[in-house]
N, C-alpha and C. Protein backbone atom coordinates (compact mmCIF):
# COMPACT_ATOMS: atom_id res chain seq x y z
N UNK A 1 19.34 -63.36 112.55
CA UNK A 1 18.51 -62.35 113.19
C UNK A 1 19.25 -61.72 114.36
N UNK A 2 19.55 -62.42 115.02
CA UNK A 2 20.65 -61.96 116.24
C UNK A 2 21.88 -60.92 115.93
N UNK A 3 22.50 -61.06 114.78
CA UNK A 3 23.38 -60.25 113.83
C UNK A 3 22.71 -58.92 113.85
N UNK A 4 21.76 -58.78 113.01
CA UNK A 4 20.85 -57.76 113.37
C UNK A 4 20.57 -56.60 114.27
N UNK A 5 20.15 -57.55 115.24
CA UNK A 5 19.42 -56.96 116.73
C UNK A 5 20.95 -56.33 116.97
N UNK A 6 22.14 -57.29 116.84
CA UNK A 6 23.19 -56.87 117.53
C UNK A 6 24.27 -55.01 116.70
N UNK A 7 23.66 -55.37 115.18
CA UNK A 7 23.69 -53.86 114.43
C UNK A 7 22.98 -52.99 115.08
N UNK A 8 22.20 -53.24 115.22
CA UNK A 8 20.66 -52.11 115.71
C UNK A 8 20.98 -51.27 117.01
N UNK A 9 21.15 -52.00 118.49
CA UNK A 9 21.78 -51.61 119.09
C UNK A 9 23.09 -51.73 119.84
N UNK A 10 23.79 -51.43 118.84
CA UNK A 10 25.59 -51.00 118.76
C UNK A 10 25.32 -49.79 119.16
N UNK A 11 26.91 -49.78 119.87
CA UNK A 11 26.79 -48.20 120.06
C UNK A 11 25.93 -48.01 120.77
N UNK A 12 25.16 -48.09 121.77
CA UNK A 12 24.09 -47.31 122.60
C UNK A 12 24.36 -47.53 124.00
N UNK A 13 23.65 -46.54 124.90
CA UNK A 13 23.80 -46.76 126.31
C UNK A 13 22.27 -48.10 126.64
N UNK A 14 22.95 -48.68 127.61
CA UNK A 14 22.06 -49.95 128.40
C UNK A 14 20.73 -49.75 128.39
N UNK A 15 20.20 -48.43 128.47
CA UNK A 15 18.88 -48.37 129.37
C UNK A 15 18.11 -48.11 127.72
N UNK A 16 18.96 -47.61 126.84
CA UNK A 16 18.12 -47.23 125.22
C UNK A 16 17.78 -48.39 124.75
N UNK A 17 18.85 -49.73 124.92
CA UNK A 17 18.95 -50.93 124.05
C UNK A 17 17.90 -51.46 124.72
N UNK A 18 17.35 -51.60 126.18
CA UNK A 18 16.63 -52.77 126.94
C UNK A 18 15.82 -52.09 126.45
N UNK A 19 15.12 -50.38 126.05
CA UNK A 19 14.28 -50.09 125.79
C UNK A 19 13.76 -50.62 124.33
N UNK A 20 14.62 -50.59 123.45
CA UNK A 20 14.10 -50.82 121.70
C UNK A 20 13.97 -52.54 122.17
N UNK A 21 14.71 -52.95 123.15
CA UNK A 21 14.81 -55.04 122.74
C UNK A 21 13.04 -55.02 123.88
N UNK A 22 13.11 -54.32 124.60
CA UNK A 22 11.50 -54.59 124.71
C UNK A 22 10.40 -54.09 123.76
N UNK A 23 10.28 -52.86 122.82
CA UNK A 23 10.10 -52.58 122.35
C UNK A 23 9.62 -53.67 120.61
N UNK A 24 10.64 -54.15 120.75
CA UNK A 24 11.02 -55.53 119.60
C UNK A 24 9.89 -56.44 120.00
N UNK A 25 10.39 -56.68 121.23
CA UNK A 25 9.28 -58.33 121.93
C UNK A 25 8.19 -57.79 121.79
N UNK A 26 7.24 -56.70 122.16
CA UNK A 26 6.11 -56.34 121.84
C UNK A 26 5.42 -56.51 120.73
N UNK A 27 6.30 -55.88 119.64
CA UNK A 27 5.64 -55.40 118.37
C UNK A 27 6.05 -57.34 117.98
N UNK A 28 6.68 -57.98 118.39
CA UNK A 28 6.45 -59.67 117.52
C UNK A 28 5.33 -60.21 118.29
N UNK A 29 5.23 -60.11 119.61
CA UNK A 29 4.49 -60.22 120.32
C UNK A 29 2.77 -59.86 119.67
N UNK A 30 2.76 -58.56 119.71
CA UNK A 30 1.74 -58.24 118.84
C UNK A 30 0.94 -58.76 117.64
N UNK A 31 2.22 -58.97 116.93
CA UNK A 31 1.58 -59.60 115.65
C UNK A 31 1.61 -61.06 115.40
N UNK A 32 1.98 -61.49 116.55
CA UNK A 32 2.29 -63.37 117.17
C UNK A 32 3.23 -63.54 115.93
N UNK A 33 4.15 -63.08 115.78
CA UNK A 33 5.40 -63.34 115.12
C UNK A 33 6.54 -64.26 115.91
N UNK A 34 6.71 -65.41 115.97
CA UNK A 34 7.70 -66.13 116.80
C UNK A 34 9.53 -65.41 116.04
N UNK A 35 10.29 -65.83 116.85
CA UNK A 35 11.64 -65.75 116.42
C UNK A 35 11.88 -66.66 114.96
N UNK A 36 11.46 -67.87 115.43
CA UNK A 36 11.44 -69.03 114.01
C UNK A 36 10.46 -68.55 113.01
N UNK A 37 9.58 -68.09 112.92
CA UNK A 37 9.18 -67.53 112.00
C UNK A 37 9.55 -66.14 110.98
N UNK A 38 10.12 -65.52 111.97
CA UNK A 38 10.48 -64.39 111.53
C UNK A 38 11.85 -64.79 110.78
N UNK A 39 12.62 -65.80 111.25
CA UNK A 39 13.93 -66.44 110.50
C UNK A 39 13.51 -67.25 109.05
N UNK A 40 12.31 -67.86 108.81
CA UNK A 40 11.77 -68.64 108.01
C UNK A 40 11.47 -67.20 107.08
N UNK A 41 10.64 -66.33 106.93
CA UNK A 41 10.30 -65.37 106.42
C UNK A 41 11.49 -64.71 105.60
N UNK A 42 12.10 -64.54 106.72
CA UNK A 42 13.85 -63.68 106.17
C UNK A 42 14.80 -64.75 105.33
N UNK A 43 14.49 -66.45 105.30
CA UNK A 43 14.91 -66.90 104.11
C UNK A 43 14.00 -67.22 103.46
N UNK A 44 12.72 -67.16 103.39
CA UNK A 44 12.07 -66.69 102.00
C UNK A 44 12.31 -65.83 101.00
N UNK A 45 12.24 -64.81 101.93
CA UNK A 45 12.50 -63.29 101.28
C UNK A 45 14.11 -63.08 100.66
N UNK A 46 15.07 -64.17 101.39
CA UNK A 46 16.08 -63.70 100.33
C UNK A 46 15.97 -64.92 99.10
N UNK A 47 15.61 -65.41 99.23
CA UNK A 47 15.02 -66.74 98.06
C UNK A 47 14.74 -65.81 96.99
N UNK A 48 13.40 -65.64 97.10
CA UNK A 48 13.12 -64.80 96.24
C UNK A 48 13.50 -63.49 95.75
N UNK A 49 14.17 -62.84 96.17
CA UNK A 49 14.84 -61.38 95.96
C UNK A 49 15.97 -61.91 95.00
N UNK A 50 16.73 -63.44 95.83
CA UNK A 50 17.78 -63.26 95.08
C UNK A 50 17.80 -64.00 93.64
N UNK A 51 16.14 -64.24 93.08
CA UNK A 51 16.09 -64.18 92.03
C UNK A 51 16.22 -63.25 91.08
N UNK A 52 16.45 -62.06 90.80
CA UNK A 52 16.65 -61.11 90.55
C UNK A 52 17.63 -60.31 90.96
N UNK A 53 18.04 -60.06 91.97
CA UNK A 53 19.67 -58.88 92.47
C UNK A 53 20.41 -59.92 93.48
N UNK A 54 21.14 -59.07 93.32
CA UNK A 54 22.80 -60.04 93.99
C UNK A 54 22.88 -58.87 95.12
N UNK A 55 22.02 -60.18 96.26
CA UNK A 55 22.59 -59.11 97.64
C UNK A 55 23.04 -59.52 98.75
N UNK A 56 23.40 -58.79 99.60
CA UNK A 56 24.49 -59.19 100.94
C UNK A 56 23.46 -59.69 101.45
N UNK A 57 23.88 -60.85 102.06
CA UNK A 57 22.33 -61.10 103.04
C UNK A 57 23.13 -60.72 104.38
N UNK A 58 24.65 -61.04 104.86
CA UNK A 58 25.11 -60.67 105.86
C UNK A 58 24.71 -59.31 106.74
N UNK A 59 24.62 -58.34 106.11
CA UNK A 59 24.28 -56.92 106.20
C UNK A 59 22.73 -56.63 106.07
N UNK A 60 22.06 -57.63 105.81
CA UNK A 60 20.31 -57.75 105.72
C UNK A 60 19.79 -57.44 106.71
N UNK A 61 18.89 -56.94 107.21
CA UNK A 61 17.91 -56.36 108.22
C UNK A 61 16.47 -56.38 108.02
N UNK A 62 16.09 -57.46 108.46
CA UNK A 62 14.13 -57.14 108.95
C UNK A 62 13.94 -57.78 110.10
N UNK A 63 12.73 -56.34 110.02
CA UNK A 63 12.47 -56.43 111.50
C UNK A 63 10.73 -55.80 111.49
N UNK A 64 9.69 -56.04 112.57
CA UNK A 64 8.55 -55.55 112.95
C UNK A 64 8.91 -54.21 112.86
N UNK A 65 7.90 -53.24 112.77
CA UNK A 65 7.85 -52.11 113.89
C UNK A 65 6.74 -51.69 113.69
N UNK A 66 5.94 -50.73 114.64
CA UNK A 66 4.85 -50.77 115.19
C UNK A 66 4.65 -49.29 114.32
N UNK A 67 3.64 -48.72 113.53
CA UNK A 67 3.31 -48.18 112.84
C UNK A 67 1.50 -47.86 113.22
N UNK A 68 1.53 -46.27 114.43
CA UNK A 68 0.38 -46.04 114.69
C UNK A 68 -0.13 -47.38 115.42
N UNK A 69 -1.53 -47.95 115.03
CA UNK A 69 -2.47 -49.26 115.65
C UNK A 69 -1.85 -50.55 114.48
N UNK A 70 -0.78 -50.65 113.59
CA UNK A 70 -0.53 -51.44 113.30
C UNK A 70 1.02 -52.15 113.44
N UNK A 71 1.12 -52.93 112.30
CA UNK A 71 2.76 -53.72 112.53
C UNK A 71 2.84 -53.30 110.84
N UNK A 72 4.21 -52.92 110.28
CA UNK A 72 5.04 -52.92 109.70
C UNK A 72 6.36 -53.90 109.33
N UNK A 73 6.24 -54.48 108.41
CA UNK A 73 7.89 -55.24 107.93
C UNK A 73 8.33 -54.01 107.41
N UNK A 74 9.36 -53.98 108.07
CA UNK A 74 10.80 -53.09 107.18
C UNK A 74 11.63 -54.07 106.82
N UNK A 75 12.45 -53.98 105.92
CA UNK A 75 13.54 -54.54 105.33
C UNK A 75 14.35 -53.41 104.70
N UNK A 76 15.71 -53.92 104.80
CA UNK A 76 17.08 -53.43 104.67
C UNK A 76 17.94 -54.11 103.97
N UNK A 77 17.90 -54.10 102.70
CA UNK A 77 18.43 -55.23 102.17
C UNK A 77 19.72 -54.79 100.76
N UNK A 78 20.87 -54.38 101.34
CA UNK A 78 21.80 -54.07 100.43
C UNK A 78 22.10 -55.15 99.07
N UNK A 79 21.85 -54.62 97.78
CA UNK A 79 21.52 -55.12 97.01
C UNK A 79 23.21 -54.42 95.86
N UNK A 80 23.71 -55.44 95.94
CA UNK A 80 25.37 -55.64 94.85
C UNK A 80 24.79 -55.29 93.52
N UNK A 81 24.31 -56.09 92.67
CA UNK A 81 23.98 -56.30 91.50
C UNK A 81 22.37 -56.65 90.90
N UNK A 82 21.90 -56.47 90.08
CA UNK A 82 20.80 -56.96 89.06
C UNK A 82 21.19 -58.18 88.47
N UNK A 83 20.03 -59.13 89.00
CA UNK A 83 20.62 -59.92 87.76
C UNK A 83 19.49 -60.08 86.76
N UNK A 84 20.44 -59.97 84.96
CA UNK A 84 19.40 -60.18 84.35
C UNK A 84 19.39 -61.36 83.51
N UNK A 85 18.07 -61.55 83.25
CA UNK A 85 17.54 -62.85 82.59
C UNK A 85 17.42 -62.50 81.15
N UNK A 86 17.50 -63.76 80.91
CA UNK A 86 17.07 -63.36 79.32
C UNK A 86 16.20 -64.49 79.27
């Protein structure tokens, strides 16, 4: 998750990044999303995804975001291959 946060704001001036990393704490805050949970979730979710496609988890991204009066999961999840079953 830290990988992440640390993609997200690359590249930016100080006062943008403290703005989105407070921004972050809110919206987990909000939806009482802990850090450990949100890490537990994000290896669920590649558990299951990577039953089916072959993907980078390195380059993976989820995160809250605040959508109007609610919370949103986004995910970002570069996906290599299909895999198929027979």
């Amino acid at each position: 998750m830290l990988d992440s946060l640390k993609r997200i704001f690359a590249n930016e001036k100080s006062g943008k990044v403290a703005k989105k990393r407070l921004q972050m704490v809110l919206i987990q805050d909000r939806a009482s999303v802990s850090p450990e949970v949100m890490a537990k979730l994000r290896d669920d979710i590649i558990q299951v995804i990577s039953k089916y496609m072959v993907i980078d988890k390195t380059d993976m991204e989820i995160s809250l975001e605040s959508v109007d009066d609610s919370v949103a999961l986004v995910a970002n999840i570069p996906v290599q291959n299909m895999r198929h079953h027979k």
